[in-house]
Protein backbone atom coordinates (compact mmCIF):
# COMPACT_ATOMS: atom_id res chain seq x y z
CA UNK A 1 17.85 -6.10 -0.79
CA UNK A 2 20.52 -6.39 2.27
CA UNK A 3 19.33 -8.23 5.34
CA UNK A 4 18.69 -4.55 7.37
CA UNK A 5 16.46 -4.04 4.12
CA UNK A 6 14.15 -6.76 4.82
CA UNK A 7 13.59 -6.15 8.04
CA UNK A 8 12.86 -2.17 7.63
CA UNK A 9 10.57 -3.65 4.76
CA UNK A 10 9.23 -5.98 7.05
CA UNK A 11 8.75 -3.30 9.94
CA UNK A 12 6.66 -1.17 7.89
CA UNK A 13 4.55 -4.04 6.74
CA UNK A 14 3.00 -4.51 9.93
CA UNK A 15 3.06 -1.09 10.49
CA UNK A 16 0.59 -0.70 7.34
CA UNK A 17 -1.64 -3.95 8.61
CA UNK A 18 -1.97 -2.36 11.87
CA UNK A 19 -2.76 0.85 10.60
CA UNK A 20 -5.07 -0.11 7.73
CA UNK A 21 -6.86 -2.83 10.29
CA UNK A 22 -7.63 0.35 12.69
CA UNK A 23 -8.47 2.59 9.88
CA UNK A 24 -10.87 0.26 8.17
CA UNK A 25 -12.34 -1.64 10.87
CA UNK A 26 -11.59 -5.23 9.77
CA UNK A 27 -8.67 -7.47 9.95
CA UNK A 28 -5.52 -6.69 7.78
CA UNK A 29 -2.08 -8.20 8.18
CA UNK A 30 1.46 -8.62 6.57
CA UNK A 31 1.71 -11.50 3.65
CA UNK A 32 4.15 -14.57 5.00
CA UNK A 33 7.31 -14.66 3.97
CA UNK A 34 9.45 -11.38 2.94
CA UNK A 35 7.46 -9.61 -0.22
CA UNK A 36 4.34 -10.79 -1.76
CA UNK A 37 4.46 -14.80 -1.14
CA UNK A 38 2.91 -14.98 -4.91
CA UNK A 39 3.71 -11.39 -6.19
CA UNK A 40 6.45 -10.40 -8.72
CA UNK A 41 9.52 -13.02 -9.02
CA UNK A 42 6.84 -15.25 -6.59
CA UNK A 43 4.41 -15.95 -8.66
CA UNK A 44 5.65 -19.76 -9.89
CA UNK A 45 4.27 -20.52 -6.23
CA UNK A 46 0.44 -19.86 -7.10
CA UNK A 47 0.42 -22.69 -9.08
CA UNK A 48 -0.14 -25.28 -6.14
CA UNK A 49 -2.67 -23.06 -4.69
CA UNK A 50 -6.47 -21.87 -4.84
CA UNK A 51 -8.03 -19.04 -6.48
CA UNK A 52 -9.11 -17.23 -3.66
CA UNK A 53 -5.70 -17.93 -2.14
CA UNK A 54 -3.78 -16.61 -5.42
CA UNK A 55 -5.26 -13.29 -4.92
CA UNK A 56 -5.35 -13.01 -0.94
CA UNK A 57 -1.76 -13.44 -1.40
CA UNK A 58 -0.31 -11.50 -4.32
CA UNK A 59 0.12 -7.99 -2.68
CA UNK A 60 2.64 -7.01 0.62
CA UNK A 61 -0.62 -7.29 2.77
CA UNK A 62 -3.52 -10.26 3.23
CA UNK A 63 -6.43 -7.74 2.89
CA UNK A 64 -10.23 -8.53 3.98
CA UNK A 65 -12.25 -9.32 0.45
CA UNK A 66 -14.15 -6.06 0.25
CA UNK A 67 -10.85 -4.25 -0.20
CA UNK A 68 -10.07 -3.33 -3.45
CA UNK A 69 -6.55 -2.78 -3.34
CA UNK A 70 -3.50 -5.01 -4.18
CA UNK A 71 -1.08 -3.07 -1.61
CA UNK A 72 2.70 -2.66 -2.38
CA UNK A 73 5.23 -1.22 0.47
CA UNK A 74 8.35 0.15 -0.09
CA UNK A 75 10.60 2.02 2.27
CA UNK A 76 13.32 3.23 1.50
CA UNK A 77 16.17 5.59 2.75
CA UNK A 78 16.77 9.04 0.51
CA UNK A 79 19.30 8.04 -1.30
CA UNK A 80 17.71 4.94 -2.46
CA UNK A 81 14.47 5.82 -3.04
CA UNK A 82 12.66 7.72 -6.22
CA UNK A 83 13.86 11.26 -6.68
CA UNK A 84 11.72 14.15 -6.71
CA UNK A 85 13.48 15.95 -10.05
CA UNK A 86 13.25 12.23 -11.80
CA UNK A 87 9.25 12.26 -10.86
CA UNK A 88 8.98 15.95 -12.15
CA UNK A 89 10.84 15.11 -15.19
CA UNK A 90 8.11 11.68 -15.53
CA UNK A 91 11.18 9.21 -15.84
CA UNK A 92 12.40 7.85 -12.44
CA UNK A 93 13.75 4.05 -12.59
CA UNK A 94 13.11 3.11 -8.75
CA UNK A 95 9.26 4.72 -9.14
CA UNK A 96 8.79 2.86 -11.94
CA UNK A 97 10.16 -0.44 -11.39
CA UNK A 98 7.44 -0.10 -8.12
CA UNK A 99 4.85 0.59 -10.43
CA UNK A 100 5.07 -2.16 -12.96
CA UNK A 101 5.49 -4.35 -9.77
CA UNK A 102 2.36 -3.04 -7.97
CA UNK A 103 0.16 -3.57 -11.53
CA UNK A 104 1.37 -6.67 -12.08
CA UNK A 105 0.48 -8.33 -8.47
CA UNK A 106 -3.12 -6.25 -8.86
CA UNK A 107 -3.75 -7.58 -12.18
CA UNK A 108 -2.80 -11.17 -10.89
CA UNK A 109 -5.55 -10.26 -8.15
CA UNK A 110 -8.23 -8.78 -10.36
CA UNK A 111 -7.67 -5.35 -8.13
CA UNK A 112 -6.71 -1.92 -8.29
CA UNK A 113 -3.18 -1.28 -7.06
CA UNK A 114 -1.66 1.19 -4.22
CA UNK A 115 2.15 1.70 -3.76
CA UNK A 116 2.26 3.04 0.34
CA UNK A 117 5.49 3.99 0.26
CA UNK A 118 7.84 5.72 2.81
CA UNK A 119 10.92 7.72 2.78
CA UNK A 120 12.77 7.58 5.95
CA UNK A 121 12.69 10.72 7.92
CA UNK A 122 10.96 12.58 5.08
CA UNK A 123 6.91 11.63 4.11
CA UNK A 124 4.90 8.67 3.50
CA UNK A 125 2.91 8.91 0.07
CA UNK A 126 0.66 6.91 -2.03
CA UNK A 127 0.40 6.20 -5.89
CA UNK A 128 -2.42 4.63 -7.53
CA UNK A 129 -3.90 4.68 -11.12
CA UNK A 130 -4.36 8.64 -11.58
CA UNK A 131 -7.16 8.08 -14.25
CA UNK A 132 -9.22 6.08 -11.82
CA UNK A 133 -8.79 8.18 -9.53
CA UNK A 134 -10.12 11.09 -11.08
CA UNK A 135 -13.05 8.87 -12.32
CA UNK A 136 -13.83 8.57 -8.93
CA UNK A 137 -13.83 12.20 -7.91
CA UNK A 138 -16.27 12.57 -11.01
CA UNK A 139 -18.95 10.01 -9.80
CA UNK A 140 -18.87 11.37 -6.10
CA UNK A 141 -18.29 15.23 -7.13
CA UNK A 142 -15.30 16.04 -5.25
CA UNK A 143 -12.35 18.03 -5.95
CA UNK A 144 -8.76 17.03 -6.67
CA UNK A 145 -6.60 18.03 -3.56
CA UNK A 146 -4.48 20.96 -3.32
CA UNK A 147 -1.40 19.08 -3.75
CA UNK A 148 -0.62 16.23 -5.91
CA UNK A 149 1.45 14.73 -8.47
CA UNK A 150 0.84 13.43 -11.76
CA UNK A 151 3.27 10.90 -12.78
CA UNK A 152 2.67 9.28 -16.51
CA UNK A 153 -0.37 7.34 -15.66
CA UNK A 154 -0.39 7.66 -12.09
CA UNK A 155 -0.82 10.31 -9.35
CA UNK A 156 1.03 10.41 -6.33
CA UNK A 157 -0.33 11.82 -3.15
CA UNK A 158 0.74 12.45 1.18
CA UNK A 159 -0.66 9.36 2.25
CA UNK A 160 -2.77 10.83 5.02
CA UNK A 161 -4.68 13.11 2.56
CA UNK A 162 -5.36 10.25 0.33
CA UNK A 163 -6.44 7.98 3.24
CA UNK A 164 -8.36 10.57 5.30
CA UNK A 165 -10.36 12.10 2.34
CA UNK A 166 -10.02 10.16 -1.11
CA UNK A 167 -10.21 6.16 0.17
CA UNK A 168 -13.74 5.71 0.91
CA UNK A 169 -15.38 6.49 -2.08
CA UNK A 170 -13.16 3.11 -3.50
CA UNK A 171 -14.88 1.44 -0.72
CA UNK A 172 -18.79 -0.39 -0.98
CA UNK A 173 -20.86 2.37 0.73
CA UNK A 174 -21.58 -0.34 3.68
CA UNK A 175 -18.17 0.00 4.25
CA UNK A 176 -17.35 3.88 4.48
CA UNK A 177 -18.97 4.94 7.63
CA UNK A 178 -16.78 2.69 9.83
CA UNK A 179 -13.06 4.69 8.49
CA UNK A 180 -11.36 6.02 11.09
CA UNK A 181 -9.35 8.99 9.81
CA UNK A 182 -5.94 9.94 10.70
CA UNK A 183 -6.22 12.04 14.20
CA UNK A 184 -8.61 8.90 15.54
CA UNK A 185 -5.04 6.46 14.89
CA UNK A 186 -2.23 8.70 15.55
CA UNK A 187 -1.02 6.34 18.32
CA UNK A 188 -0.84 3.19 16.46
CA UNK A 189 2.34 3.67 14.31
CA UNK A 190 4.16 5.46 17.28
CA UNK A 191 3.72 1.74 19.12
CA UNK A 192 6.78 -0.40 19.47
CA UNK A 193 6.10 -3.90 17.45
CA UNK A 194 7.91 -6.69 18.85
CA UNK A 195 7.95 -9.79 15.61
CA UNK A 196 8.78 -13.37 17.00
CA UNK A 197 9.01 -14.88 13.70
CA UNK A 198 7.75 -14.60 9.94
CA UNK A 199 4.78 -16.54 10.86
CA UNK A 200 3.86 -15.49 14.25
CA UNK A 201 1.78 -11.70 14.58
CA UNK A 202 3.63 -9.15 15.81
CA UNK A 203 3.08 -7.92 19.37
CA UNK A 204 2.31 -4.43 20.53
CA UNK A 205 3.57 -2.67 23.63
């Protein structure tokens, strides 16, 4: 990935740790370095470090322990990014290069995994294990959404819908009342982030 690649990747990481830390009421933020600092080609550094820390730091976000998510980010521009007719047809290389990514960093973490990922100037989705998720819907009787879709074993979903109406029944009940949905955030990702260095938090203005 280019050097403007890292940075839009970067961008949207603290996008997602501001968002999710507003959303969820607890403190989310992006994982040193560029990537997962013990994720995917990373993961020769966990050796030198604790347990805990392994899995804190195996995803694209440091998330707060009652999370169960590994998160992976991607953004990416049209033309590099997965294609719809590839999804439809259940074989597209970006999608599932993210994928086997995404399970490998949540099985390093003992998590379930979440691919947020963006297409610039077009949506924002999420994938996640589609068999779990309809496991889910079965213990707390609800109804798959109007529009998904099923890719091999996941599904792939508008992030908002996911986030808004699917999220907190992956959550401990203690947890679920304090979710913010989507209209209570709208100005957070529409805030200018200004990002001193890789190991300073970003400032919002």
């Amino acid at each position: 990935m280019g050097i403007n690649g890292k940075a839009k990747g970067s961008s949207q990481e603290l996008k997602i740790s501001h968002e999710f830390s507003a959303r969820f009421n607890d403190h989310f933020q992006r994982t040193p370095g560029s990537g997962a600092f013990v994720g995917g080609f990373n993961r020769f550094k966990a050796a030198t470090l604790r347990v805990d820390a392994q899995q804190i730091l195996s995803g694209d976000l440091i998330c707060p322990e009652f999370f169960p998510f590994s998160v992976e980010s991607k953004n990416y521009s049209e033309k590099g990014g997965p294609k719809l007719y590839a999804i439809l047809e259940g074989a597209d290389r970006v999608l599932d290069g993210w994928i086997e990514q995404a399970k490998g960093d949540a099985a390093f973490a003992k998590k379930e995994y979440m691919i947020y990922w963006k297409i610039t100037h077009k949506s924002t989705y999420i994938t996640v294990d589609y068999q779990k998720f309809i496991d889910i819907l079965k213990i707390n009787n609800k109804e798959l959404p109007e529009y998904f879709i099923k890719y091999r074993t996941e599904i792939i979903l508008d992030k908002n819908t996911f986030l808004d109406n699917y999220v907190e029944y992956y959550l401990p009940i203690d947890k679920r009342a304090n979710i913010k949905r989507t209209a209570d955030i709208k100005d957070i990702n529409n805030k200018t982030e200004v990002k001193v260095n890789d190991t300073e938090q970003p400032k919002t203005i």
